[in-house]
Protein backbone atom coordinates (compact mmCIF):
# COMPACT_ATOMS: atom_id res chain seq x y z
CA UNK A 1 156.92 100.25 189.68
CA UNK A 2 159.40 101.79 191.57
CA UNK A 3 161.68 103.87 188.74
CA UNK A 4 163.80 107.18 189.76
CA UNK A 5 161.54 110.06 189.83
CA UNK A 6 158.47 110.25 192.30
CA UNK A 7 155.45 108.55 191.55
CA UNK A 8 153.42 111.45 190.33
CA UNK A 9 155.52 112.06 187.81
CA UNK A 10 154.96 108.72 186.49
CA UNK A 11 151.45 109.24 186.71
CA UNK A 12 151.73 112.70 185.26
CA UNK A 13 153.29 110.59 182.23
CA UNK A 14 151.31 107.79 182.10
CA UNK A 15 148.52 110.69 182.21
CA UNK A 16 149.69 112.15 179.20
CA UNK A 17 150.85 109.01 176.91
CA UNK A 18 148.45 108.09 173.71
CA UNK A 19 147.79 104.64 173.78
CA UNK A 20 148.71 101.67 175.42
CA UNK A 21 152.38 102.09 174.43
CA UNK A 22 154.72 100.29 172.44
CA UNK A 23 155.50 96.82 172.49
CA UNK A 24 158.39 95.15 173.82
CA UNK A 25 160.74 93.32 171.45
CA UNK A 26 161.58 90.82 173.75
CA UNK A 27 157.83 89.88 173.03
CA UNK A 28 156.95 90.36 169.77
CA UNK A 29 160.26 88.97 168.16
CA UNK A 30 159.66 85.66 170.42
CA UNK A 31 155.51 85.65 170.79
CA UNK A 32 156.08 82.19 168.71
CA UNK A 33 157.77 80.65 171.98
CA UNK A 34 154.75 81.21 174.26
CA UNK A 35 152.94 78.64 175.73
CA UNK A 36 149.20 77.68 174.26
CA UNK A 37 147.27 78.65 177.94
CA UNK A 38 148.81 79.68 181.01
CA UNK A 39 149.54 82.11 183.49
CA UNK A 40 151.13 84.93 182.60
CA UNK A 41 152.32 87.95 184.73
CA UNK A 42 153.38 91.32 183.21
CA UNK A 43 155.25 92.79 186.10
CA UNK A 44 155.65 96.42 186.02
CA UNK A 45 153.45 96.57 183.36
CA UNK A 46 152.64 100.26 183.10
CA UNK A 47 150.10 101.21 180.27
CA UNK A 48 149.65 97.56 179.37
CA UNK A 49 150.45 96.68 176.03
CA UNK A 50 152.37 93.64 176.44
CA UNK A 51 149.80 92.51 179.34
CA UNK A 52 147.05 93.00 176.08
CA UNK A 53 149.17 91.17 173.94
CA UNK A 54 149.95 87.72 176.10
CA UNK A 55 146.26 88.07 176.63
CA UNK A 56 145.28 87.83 172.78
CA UNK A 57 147.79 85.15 172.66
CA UNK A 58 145.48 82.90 174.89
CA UNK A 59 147.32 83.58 178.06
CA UNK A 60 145.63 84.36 181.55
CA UNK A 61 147.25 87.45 182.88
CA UNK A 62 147.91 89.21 185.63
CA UNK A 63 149.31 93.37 185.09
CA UNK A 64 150.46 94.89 187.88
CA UNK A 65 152.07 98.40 188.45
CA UNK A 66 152.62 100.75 191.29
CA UNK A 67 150.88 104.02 189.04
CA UNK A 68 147.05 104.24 189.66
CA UNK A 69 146.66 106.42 186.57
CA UNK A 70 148.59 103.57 184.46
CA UNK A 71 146.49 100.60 185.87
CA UNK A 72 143.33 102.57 185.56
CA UNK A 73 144.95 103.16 181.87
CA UNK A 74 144.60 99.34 181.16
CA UNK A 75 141.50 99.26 183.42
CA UNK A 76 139.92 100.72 180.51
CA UNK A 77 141.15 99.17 177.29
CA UNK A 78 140.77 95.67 178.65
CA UNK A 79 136.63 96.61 179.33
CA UNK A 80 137.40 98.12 175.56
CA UNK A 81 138.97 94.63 174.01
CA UNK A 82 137.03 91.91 176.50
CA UNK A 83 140.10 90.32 177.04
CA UNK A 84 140.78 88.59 180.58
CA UNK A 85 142.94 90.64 182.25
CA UNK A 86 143.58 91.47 186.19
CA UNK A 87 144.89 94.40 186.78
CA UNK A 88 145.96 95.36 190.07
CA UNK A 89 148.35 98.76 191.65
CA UNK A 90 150.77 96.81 193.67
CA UNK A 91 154.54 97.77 194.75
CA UNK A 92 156.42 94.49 192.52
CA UNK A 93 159.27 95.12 195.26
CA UNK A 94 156.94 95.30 198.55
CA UNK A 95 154.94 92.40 197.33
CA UNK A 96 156.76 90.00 194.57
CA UNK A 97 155.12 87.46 192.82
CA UNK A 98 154.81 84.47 195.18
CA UNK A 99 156.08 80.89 194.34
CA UNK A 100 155.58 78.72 191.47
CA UNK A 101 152.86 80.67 190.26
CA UNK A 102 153.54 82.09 186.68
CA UNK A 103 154.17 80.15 183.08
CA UNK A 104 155.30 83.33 181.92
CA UNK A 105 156.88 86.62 183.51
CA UNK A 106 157.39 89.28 180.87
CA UNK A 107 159.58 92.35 182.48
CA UNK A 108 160.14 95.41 180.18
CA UNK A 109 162.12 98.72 180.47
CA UNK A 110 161.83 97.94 184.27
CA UNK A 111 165.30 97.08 186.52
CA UNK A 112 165.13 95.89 190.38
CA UNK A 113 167.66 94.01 191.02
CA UNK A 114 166.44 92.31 194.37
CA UNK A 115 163.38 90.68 192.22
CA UNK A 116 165.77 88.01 190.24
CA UNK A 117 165.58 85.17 192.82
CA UNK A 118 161.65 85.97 193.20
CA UNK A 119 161.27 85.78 189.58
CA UNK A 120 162.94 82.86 189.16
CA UNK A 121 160.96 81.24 191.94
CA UNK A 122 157.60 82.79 191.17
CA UNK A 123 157.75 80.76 187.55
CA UNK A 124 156.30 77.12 187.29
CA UNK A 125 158.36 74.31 185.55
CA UNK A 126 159.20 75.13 182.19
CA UNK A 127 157.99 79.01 182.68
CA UNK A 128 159.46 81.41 180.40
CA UNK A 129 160.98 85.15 181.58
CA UNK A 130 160.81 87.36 178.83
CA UNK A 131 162.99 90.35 179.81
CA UNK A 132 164.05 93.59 178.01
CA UNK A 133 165.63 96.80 179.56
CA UNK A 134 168.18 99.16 179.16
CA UNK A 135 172.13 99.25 179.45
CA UNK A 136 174.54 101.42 180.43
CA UNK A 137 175.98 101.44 177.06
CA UNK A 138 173.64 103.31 174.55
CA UNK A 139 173.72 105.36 171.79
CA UNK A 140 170.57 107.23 172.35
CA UNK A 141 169.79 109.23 175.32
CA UNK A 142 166.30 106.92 175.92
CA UNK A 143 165.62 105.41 179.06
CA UNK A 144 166.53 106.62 182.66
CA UNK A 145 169.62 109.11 183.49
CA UNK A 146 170.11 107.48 186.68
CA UNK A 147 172.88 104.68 185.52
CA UNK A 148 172.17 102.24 188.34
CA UNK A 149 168.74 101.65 186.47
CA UNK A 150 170.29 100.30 183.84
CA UNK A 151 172.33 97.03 183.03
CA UNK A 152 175.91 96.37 182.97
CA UNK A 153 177.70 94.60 180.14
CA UNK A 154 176.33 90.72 180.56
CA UNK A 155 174.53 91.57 183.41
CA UNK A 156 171.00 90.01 182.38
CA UNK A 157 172.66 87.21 181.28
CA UNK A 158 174.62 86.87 185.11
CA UNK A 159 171.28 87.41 186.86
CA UNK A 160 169.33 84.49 185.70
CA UNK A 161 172.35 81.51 185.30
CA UNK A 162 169.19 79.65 187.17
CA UNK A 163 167.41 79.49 184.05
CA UNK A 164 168.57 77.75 180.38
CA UNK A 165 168.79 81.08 178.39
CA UNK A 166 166.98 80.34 174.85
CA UNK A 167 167.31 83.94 173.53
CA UNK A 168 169.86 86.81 174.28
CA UNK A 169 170.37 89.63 172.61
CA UNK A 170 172.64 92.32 173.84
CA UNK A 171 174.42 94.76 170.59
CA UNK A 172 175.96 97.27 173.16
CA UNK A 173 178.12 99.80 170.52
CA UNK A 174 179.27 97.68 167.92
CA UNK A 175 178.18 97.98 164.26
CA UNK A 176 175.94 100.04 162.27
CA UNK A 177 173.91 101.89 165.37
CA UNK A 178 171.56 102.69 163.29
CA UNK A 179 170.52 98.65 163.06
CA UNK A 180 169.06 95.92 165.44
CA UNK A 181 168.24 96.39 169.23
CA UNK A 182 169.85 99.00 171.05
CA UNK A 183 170.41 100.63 174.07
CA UNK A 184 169.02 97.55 175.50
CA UNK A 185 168.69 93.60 176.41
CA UNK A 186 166.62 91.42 175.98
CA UNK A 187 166.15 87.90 177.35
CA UNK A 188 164.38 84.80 177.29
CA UNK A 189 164.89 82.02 179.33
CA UNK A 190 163.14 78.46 180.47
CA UNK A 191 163.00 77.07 183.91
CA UNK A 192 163.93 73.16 183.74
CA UNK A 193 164.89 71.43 186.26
């Protein structure tokens, strides 16, 4: 997944990580909303966890990353759980997700802009984009330095007014910060036509 920093370094860090990693919100708070069976694709997937968790929800799923060392990562605890998984190193931005091929695209701490109308057209009728990344407003220092990798007031929302947005969450600075989701979006939206 192209991120700031050179590849090796997200290697280096995929490398070093325990574990599959954490995961997303975006998923777990809205797991209930997933289709029965399907296609799902978690794009930019890194270590895998959401990828292992749409695949113990009955999903079929394609995980796809641009690190070797975090798709050979997932390599091995998919032969550990025998879930269906297909992992596969591939540049998202290079090589998007063709047409109509998806009933779910789950997209976590990951931002490339150019992908919305491919996302949008890679999902089947009545596909669901579950999306979570970070914003430019934060309270923690988590998530890249490079502002440009991170999302603008609304701007999730504004980049998928294609879609009927079910779920939104967006907290920015207001409140308690030491409460709800932070430093981040999240999204979920259906494709109807």
């Amino acid at each position: 997944m192209p991120r700031s920093g050179s590849g090796k370094n997200w290697d280096d860090r995929h490398a070093k990580a325990k574990g599959p990693g954490s995961p997303a919100r975006v998923l777990t708070e809205n797991i209930h909303l997933l289709p029965s069976s399907g296609k799902a694709l978690d794009l930019a997937c890194g270590r895998g966890v959401n990828a292992l968790l749409l695949a113990e929800a009955g999903l079929q799923v394609d995980a796809w990353d641009n690190s070797p060392v975090a798709i050979q990562r997932l390599s091995e605890a998919v032969q550990e759980s025998g879930l269906q998984i297909h992992c596969e190193v591939r540049d998202v931005v290079l090589n998007p997700p063709p047409a109509n091929s998806y009933d779910v695209i789950l997209v976590a701490h990951f931002l490339e802009r150019s992908l919305t109308q491919p996302i949008i057209h890679a999902l089947r009728e009545n596909g669901l984009l579950l999306y979570q990344t970070f914003t430019q407003s934060a309270v923690t220092d988590t998530g890249p330095s490079d502002q440009t990798r991170r999302l603008g007031d609304n701007e999730l929302l504004d980049m998928f007014t294609a879609l009927k947005i079910r779920v939104y969450r967006e907290e920015l600075l207001l409140g308690d910060h030491s409460q709800g989701l932070r430093d981040m979006a999240m999204l979920v939206a259906h494709k109807v036509s």
